[in-house]
Protein backbone atom coordinates (compact mmCIF):
# COMPACT_ATOMS: atom_id res chain seq x y z
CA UNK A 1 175.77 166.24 67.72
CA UNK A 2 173.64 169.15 67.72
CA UNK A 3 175.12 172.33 69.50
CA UNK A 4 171.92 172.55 72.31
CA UNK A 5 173.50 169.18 73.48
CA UNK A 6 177.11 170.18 74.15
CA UNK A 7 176.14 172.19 77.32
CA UNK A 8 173.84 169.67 78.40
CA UNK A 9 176.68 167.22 78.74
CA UNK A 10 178.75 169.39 80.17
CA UNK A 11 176.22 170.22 82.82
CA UNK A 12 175.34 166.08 83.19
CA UNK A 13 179.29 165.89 83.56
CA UNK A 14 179.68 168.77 86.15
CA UNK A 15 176.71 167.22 88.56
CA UNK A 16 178.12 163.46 87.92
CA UNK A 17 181.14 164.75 89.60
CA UNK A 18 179.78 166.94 92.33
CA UNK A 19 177.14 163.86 93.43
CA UNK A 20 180.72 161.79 93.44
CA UNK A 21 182.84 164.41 95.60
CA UNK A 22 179.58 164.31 98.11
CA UNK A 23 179.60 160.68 98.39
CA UNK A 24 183.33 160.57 98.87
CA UNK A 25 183.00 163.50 101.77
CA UNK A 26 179.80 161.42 103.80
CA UNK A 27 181.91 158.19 104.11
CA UNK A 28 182.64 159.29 107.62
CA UNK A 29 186.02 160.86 108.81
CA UNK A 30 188.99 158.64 110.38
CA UNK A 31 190.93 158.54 113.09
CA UNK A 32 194.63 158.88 114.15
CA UNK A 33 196.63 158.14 117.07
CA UNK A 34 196.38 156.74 120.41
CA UNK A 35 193.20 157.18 122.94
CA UNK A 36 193.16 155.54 126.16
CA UNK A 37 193.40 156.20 130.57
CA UNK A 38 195.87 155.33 132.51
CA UNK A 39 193.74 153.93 135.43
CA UNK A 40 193.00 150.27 134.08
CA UNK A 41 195.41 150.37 130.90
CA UNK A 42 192.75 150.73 127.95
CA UNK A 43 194.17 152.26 124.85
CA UNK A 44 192.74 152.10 121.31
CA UNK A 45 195.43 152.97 118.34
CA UNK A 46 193.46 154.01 115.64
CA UNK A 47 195.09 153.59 112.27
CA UNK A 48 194.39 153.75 108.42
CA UNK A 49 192.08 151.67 106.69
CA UNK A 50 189.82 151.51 109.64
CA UNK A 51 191.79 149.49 111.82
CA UNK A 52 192.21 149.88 115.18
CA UNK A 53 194.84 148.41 117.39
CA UNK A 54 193.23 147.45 120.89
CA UNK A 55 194.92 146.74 124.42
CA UNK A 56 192.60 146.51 127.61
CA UNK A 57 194.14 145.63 131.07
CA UNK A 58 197.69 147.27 130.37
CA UNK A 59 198.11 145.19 127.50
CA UNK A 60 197.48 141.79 128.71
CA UNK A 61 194.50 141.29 126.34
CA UNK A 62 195.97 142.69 122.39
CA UNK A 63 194.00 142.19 119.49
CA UNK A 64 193.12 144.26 116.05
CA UNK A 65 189.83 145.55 115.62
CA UNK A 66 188.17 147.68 113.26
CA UNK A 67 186.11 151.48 113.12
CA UNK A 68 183.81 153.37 111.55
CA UNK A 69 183.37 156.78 112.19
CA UNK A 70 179.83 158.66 111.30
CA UNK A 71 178.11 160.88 113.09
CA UNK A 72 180.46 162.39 115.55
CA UNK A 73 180.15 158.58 116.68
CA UNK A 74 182.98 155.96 116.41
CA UNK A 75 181.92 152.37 116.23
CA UNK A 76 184.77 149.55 117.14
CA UNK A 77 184.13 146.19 115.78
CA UNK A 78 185.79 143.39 118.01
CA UNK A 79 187.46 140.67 116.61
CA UNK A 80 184.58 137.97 118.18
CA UNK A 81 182.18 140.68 116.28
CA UNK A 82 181.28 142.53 119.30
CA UNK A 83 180.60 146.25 118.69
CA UNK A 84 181.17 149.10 121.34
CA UNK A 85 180.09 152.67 120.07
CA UNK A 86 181.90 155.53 121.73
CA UNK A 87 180.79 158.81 121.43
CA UNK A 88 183.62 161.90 120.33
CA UNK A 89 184.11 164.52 122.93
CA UNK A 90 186.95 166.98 121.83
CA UNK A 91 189.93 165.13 122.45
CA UNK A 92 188.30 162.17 123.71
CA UNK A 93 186.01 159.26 123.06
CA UNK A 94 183.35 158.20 125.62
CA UNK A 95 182.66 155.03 126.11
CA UNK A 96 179.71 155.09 128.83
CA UNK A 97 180.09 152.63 131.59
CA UNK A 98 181.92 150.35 129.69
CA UNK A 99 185.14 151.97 129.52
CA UNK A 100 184.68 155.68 130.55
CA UNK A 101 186.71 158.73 128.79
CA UNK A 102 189.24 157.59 126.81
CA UNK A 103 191.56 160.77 125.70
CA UNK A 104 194.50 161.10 123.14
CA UNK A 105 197.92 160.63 124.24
């Protein structure tokens, strides 16, 4: 090994692992905790692993979901594969028509 290509590896090596920290930081963020309203009983636990514990009418439909976040967006994946996409505001996640403001608890 010649001594030009020492610092050349070491340079290959450095960006290999800077391109892998990026990718690791753009898989999207996650969420913690508990986001619903008290008016009709909604509230979506958000947990590790991109699960997402769901209860709609004060907990007379329960079911586990799971999320994605990306792009100050969080999309919820229903168990029947139905997808709602709520949109983060501060503390909160709007849901449009659908299900309104839900905040954290």
């Amino acid at each position: 090994m010649t001594t030009h290509s020492r610092p050349i590896r070491r340079v290959a090596f450095l960006l290999s692992g800077l391109s892998l920290a990026a990718l690791l930081g753009s898989c999207g963020s996650h969420l913690s905790g508990t986001y619903g309203k008290e008016s009709d009983g909604a509230q979506f636990t958000f947990k590790s692993g991109g699960k997402v514990d769901i209860e709609l009418m004060g907990g007379m439909a329960a079911m586990e979901g799971s999320y994605t976040v990306e792009d100050g967006k969080v999309k919820v994946m229903f168990p029947q594969g139905v997808g709602q996409v709520f949109k983060l505001d501060g503390d909160c996640l709007n849901g449009g028509a659908m299900y309104g403001k839900l905040c954290k608890q």
